[in-house]
Protein backbone atom coordinates (compact mmCIF):
# COMPACT_ATOMS: atom_id res chain seq x y z
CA UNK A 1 -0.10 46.16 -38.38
CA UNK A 2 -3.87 44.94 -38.40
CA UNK A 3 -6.34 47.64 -37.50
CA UNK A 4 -8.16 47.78 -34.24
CA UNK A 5 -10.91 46.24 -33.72
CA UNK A 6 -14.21 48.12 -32.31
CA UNK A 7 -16.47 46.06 -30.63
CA UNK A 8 -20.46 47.44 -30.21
CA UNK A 9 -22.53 44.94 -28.06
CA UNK A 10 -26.40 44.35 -28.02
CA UNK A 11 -29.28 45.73 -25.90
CA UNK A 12 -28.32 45.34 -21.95
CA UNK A 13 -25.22 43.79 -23.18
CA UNK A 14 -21.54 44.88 -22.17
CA UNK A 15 -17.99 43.62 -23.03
CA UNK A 16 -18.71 40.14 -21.49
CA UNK A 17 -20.88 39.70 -24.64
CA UNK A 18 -17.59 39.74 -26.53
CA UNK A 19 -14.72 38.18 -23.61
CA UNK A 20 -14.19 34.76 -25.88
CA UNK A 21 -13.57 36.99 -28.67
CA UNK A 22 -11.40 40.06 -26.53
CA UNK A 23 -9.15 36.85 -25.52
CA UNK A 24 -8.82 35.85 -28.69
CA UNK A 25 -7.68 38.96 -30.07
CA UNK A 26 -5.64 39.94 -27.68
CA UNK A 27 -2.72 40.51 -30.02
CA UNK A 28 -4.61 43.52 -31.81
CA UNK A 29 -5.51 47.05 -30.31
CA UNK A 30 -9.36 46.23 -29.21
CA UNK A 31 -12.11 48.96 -27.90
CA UNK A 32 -15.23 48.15 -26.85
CA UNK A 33 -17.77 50.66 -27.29
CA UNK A 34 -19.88 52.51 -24.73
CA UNK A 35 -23.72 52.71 -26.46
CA UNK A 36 -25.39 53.39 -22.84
CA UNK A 37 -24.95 57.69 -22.56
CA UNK A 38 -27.46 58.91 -25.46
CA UNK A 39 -31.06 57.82 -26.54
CA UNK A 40 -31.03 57.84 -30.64
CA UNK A 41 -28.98 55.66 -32.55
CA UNK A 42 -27.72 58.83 -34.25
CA UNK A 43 -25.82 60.52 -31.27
CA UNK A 44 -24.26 56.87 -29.84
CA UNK A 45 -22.74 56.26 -33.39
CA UNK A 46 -21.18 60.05 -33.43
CA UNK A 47 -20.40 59.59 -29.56
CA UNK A 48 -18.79 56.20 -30.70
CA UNK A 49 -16.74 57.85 -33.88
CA UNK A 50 -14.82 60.68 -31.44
CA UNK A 51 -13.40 58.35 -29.11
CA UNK A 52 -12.78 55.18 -32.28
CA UNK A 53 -9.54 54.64 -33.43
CA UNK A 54 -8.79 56.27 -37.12
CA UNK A 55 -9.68 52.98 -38.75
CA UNK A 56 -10.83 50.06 -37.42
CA UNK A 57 -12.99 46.95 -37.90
CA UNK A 58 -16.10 47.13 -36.52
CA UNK A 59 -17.90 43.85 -35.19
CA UNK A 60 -21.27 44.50 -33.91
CA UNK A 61 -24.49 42.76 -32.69
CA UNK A 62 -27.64 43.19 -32.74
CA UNK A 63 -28.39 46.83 -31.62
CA UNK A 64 -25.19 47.19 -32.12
CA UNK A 65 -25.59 46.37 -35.42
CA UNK A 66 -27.73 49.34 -35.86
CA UNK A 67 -25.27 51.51 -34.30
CA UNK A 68 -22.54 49.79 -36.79
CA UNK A 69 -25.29 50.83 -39.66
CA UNK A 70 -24.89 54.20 -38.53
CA UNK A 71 -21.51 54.38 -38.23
CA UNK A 72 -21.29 52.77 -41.88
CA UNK A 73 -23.24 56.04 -42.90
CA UNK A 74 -21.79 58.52 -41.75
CA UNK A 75 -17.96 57.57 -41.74
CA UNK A 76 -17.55 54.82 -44.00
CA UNK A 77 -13.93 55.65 -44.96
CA UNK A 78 -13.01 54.74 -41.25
CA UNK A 79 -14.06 50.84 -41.10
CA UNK A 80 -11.86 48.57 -42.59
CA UNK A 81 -14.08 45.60 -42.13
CA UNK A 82 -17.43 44.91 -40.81
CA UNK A 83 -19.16 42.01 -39.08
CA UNK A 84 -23.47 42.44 -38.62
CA UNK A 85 -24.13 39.47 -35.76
CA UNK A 86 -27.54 38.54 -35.19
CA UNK A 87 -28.78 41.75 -36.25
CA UNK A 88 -31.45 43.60 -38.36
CA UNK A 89 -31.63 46.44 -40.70
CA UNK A 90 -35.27 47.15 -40.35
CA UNK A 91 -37.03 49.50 -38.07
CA UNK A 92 -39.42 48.29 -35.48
CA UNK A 93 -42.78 46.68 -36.46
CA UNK A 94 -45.22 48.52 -34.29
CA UNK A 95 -45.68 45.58 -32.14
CA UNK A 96 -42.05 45.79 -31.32
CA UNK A 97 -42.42 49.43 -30.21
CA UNK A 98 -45.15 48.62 -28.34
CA UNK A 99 -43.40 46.00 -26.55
CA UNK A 100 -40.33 47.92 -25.76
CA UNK A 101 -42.96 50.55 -24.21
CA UNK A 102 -44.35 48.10 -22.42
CA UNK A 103 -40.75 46.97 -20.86
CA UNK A 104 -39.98 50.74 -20.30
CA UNK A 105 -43.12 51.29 -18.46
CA UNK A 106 -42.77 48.38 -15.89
CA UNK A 107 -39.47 49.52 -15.49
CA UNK A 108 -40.07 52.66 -14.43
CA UNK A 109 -43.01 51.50 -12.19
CA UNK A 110 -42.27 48.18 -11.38
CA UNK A 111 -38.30 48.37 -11.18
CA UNK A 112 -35.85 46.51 -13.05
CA UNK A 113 -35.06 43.12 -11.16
CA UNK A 114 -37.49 41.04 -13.28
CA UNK A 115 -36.81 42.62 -16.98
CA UNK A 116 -33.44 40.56 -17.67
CA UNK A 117 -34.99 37.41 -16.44
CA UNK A 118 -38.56 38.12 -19.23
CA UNK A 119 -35.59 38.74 -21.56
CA UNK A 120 -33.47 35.79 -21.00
CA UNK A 121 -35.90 33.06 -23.12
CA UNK A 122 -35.66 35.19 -26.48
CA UNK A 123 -31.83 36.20 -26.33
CA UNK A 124 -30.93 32.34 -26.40
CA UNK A 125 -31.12 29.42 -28.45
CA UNK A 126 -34.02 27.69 -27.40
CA UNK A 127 -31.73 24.19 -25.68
CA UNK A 128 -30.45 26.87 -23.61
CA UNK A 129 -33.35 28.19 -21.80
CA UNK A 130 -32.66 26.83 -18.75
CA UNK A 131 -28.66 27.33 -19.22
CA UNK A 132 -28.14 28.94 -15.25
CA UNK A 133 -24.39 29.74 -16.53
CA UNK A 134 -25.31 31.81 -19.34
CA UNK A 135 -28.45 33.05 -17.78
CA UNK A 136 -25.85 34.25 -14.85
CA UNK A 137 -23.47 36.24 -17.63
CA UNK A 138 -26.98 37.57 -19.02
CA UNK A 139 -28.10 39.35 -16.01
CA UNK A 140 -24.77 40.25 -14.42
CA UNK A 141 -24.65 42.07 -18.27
CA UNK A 142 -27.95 43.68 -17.28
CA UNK A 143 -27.55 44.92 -14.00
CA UNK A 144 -23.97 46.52 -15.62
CA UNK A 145 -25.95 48.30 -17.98
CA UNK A 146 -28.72 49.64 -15.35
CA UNK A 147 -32.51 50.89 -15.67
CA UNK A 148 -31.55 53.91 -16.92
CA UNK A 149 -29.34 53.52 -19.60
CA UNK A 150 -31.87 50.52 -20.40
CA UNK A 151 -34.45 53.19 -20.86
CA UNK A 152 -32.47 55.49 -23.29
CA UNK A 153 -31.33 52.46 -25.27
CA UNK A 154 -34.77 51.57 -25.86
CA UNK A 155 -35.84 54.78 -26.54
CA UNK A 156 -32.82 54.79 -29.51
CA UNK A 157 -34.46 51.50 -30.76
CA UNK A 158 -38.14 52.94 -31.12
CA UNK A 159 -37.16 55.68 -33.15
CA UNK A 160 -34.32 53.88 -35.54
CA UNK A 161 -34.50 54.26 -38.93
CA UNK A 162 -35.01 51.44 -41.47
CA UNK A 163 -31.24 51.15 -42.53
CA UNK A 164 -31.87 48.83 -45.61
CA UNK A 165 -32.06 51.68 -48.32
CA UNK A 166 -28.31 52.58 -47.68
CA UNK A 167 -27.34 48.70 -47.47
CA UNK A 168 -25.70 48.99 -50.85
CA UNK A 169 -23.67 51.82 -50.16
CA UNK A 170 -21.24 49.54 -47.80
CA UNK A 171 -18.18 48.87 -49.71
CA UNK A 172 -15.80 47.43 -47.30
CA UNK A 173 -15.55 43.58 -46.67
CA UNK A 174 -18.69 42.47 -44.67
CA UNK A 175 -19.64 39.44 -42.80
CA UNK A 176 -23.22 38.90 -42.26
CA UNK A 177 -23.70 35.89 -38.70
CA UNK A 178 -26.50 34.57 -37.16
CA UNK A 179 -27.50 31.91 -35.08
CA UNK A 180 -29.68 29.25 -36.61
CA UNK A 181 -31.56 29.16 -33.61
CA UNK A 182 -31.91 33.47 -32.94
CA UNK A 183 -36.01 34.19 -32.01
CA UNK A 184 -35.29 37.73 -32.07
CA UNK A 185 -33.53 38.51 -35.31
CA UNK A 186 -34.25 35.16 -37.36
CA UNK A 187 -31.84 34.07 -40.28
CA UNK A 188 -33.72 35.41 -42.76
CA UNK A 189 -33.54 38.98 -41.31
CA UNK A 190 -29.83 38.12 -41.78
CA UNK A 191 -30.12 36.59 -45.16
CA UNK A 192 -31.58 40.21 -46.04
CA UNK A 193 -28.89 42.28 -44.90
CA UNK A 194 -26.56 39.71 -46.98
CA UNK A 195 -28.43 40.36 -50.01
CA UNK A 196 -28.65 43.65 -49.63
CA UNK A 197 -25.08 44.56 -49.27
CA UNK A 198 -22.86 43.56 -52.37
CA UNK A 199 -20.24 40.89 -51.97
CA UNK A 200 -20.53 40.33 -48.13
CA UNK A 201 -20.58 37.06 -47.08
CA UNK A 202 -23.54 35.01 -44.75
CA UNK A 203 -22.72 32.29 -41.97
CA UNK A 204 -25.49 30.64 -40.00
CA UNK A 205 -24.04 29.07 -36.96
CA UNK A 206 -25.37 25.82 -35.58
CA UNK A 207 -26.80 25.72 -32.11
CA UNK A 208 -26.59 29.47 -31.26
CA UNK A 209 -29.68 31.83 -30.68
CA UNK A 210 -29.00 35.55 -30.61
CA UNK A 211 -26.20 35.88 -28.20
CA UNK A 212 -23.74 33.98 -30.32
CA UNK A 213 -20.42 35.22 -29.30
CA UNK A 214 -21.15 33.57 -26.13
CA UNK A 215 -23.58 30.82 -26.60
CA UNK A 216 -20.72 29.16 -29.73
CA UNK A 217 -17.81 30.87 -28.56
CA UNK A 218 -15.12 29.04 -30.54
CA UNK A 219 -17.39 29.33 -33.61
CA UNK A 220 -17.64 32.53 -33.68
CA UNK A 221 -14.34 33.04 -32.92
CA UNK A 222 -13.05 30.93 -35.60
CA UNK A 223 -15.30 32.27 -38.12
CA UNK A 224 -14.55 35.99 -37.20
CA UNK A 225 -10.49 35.10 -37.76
CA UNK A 226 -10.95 33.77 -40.84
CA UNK A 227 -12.73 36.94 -42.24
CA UNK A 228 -10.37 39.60 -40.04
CA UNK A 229 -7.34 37.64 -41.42
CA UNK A 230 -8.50 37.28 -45.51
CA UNK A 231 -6.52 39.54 -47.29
C-alpha cells in the first residue's frame, strides 16, 4: 500500500491550498496538517508528528516547508518522501522580520480585513494579480486561518532557524518545486535547497508564483505523481 501523504500548507493558507492535489490523491490515506495552535516552528512540527501517520510523505510549502525541515530533523525515519514547494531554508533577513512586525502590529491595531488583500500581489505570479478567482480562494484561506493564529504563525517565522546546515542530512527521496514566477521565495532560493540536499531533484514550473498548487494545478499535480509513484 503507498504511504499517506501529509500535507503542511503556507502562511494563512489551509487545505484549499492543496484541494487539486487532495482530489487527485484521493486513492491514498491523506492528512492535512494543522500549523495554526503554537508560535515556533519547533512545537508545530512535534504537534504535527503526534497526530502523523507512522510514515508518510510529506509535501509542504513554503512555511510549511520550514515546518517539513523540522520534521526532517527530528524524525527523519518517519517520511518516506519529501516535496519542498516554493519554499526556503534560510532564516529571515532582518528586513523580513521587520516586515512581519510591521503586519503583526497593524493587525493588532488596525484589524485584519486589509492584511490578505497587501498579501495577495506577492503570493502570485505576477499575470495573476488581478486574478478575482484566486484572489477569492486567497482570502477565504485567510479569514479560515484568523488574526490570531496569523499572529503566532508569524511569530514562528521570526524566530526560525536557518535550516540549511542540516540540508545534507535528508536521505529520503526529495523533490525541490517552485514557480518561475514566485516574488517571495525566488528559484534560486529553491535551486539552494536542491543543491544542498544530495540527490533530490529541482522543477521550476512555468507560469506559477508562490502558490503553485493552485495557480498550475495540473502541473503540480502531474509532477508530484510522477515523484510519489518512482519506485
Amino acid at each position: 500500500m503507498d504511504d499517506p501523504i501529509l500535507f503542511i500548507p503556507g502562511l494563512l493558507c489551509t487545505e484549499q491550498l492543496f484541494a487539486p492535489q487532495i482530489v487527485a490523491f484521493a486513492d491514498r490515506p491523506i492528512m492535512v496538517a494543522d500549523h495554526r495552535q503554537h508560535d515556533s516552528i519547533s512545537a508545530i512540527a512535534a504537534s504535527i508528528l503526534e497526530q502523523a501517520p507512522a510514515r508518510f510523505s510529506l509535501i509542504a510549502l513554503s512555511m510549511g516547508g520550514y515546518i517539513a525541515m523540522e520534521i526532517m530533523r527530528k524524525a527523519p525515519e518517519r517520511v518516506a518522501k519529501l516535496a519542498l514547494l516554493d519554499t526556503n531554508a534560510r532564516a529571515d533577513r532582518p528586513e523580513q522580520a521587520d516586515r512581519r512586525r510591521f503586519l503583526i502590529d497593524l493587525t493588532r491595531k488596525k484589524g485584519f480585513g486589509k492584511v490578505p488583500h497587501l498579501l495577495y500581489p506577492g503570493f502570485v505570479h505576477e499575470r495573476r494579480e488581478e486574478d478575482e478567482d484566486l484572489k477569492a480562494i486567497v482570502v477565504d484561506m485567510a479569514v479560515e486561518t484568523g488574526p490570531e493564529a496569523f499572529i503566532r504563525q508569524q511569530t514562528a517565522l521570526i524566530d526560525r532557524i536557518d535550516a540549511r546546515p542540516h540540508l545534507g542530512e535528508i536521505a529520503c527521496p526529495t523533490l525541490v518545486l517552485v514557480g518561475d514566477g514566485d516574488r517571495l521565495t525566488p528559484v534560486d532560493v529553491s535551486r539552494e535547497i536542491h543543491e544542498h540536499i544530495p540527490g533530490s531533484d529541482l522543477v521550476v514550473v512555468a507560469g506559477s508564483g508562490h502558490l503553485s498548487p493552485l495557480e498550475e494545478p495540473d502541473a503540480v499535480t502531474g509532477i508530484l505523481r510522477e515523484f510519489l509513484n518512482r519506485r
